[in-house]
C-alpha atoms as a PDB file:
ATOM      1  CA  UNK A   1       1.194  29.621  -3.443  1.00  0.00           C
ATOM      2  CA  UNK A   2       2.104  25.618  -3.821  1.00  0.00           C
ATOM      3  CA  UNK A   3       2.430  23.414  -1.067  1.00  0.00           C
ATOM      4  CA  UNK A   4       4.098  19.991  -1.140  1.00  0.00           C
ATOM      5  CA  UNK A   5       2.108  17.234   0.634  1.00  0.00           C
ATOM      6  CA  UNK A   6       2.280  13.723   1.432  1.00  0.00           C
ATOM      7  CA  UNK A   7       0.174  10.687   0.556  1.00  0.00           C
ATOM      8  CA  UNK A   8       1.217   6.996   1.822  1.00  0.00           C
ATOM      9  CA  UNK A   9       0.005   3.797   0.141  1.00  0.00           C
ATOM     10  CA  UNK A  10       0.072   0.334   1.845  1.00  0.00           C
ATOM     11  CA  UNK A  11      -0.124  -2.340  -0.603  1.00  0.00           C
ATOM     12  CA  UNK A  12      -0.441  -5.868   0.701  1.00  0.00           C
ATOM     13  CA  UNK A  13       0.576  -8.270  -2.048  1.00  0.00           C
ATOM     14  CA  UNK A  14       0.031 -12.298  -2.535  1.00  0.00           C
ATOM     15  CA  UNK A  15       3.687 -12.881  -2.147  1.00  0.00           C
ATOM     16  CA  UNK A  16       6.706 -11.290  -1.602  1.00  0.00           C
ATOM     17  CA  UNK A  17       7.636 -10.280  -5.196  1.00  0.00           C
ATOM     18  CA  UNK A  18       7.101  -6.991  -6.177  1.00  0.00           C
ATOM     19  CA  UNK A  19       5.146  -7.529  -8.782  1.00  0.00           C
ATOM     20  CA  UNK A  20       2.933 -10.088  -7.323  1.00  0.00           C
ATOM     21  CA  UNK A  21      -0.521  -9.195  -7.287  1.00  0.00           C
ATOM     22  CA  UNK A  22      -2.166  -6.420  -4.956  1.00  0.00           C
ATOM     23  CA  UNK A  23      -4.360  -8.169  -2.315  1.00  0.00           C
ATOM     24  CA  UNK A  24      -5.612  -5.468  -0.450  1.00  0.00           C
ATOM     25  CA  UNK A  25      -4.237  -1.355   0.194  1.00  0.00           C
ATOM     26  CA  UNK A  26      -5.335   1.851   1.409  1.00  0.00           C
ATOM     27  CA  UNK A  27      -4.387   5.084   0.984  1.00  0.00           C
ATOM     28  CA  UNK A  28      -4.040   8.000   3.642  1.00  0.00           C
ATOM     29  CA  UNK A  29      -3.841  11.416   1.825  1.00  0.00           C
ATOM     30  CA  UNK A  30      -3.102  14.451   3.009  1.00  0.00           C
ATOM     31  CA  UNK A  31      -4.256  16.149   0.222  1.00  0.00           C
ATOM     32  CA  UNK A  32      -8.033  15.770   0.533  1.00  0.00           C
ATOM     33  CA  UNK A  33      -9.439  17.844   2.883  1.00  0.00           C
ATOM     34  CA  UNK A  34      -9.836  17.372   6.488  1.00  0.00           C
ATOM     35  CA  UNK A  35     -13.733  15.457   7.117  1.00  0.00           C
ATOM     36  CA  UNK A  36     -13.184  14.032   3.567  1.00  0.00           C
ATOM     37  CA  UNK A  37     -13.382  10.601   4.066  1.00  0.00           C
ATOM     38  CA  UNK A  38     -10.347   8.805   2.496  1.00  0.00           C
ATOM     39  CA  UNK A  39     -10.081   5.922   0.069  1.00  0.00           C
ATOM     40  CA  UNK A  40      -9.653   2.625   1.692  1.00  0.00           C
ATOM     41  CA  UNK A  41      -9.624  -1.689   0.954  1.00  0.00           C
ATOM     42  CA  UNK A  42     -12.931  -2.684  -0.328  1.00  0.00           C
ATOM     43  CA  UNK A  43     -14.128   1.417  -1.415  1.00  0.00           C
ATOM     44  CA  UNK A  44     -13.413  -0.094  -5.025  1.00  0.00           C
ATOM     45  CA  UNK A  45     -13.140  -3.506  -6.696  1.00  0.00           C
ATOM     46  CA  UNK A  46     -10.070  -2.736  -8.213  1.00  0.00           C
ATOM     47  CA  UNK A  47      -6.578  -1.613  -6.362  1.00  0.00           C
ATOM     48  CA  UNK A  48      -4.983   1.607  -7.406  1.00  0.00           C
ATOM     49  CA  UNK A  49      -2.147  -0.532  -8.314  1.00  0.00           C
ATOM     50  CA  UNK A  50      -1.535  -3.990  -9.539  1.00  0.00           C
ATOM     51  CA  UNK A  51       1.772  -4.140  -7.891  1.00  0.00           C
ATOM     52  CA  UNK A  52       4.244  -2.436  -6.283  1.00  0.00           C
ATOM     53  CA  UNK A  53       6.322  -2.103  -8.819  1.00  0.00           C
ATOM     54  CA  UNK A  54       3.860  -0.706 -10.867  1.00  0.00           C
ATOM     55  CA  UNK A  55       3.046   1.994  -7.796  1.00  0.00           C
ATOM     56  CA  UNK A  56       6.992   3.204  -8.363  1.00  0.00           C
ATOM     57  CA  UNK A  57       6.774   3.630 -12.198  1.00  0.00           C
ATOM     58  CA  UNK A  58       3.910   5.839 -11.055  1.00  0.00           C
ATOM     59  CA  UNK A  59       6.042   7.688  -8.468  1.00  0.00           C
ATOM     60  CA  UNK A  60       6.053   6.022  -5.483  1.00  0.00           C
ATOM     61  CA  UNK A  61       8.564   5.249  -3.491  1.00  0.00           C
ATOM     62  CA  UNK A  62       8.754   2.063  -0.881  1.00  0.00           C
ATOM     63  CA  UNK A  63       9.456   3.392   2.898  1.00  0.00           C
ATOM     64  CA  UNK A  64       9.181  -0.391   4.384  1.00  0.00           C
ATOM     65  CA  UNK A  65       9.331  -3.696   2.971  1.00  0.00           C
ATOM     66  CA  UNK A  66       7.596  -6.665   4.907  1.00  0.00           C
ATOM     67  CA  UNK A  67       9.340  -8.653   7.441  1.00  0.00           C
ATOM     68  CA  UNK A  68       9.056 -12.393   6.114  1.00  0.00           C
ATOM     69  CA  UNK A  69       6.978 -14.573   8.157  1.00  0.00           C
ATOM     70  CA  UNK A  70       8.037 -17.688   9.849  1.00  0.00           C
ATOM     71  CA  UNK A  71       5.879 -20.793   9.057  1.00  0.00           C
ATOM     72  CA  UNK A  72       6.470 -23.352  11.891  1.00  0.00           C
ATOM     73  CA  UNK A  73       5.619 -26.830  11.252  1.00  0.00           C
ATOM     74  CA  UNK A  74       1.974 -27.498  11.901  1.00  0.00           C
ATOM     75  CA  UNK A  75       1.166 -23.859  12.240  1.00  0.00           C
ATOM     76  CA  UNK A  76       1.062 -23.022   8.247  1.00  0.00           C
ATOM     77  CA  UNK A  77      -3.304 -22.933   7.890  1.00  0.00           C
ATOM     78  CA  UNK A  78      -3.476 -20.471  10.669  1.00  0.00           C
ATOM     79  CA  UNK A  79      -4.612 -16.996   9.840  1.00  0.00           C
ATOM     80  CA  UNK A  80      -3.251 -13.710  10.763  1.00  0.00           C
ATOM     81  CA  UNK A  81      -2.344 -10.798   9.685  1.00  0.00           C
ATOM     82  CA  UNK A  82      -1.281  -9.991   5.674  1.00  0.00           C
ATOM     83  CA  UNK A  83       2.160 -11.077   5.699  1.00  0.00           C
ATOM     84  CA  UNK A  84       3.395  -8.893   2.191  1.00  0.00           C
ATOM     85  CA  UNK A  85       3.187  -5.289   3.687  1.00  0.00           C
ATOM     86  CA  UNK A  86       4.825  -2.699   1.702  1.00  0.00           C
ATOM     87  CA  UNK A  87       4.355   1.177   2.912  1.00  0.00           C
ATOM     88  CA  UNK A  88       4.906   3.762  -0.388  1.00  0.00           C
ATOM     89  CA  UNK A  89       4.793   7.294  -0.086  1.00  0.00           C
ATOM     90  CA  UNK A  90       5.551  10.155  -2.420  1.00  0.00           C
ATOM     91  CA  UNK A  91       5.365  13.708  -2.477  1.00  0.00           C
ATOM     92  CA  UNK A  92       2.426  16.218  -4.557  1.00  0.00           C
ATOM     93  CA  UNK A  93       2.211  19.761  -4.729  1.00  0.00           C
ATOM     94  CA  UNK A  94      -0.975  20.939  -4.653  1.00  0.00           C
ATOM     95  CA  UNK A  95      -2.245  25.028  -5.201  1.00  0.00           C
END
């Protein structure tokens, strides 16, 4: 018997283009076993995607797109958060 589950992919790219370059991601699937630990940024040198346009000719499709930030004068070397968040999911059937 098949069963459809879900995997999401957060990508956080260098800009706000989609097909900027993939800065850091992780990957929550609920395919692997529970205990299995899951794949996350810095478990590989490489992402599983350059892009996330490349992530949707593989089947992925975007839930959220990032919120641009606001650089205030004076403020724009301060760190924070990743500003280029973009959530993916798609759907596998597994069994």
């Amino acid at each position: 018997m098949s069963t459809t589950r879900q995997q999401i992919l957060i990508l956080h790219l260098s800009e706000p283009d989609l097909e900027s370059r993939t800065v850091a991601w992780a990957l929550y699937d609920s395919t692997i076993p529970k205990g299995q630990l899951q794949m996350n940024t810095g478990d590989s040198n490489e992402p599983p995607y350059d892009s996330v346009l490349d992530a949707m000719r593989d089947g992925w499709n975007v839930m959220q797109l990032p919120t641009l930030p606001i650089f205030r004068t004076g403020f724009e070397h301060e760190q924070g958060h990743l500003p280029y968040e973009y959530v993916l999911e798609r759907k596998v059937t597994i069994g």
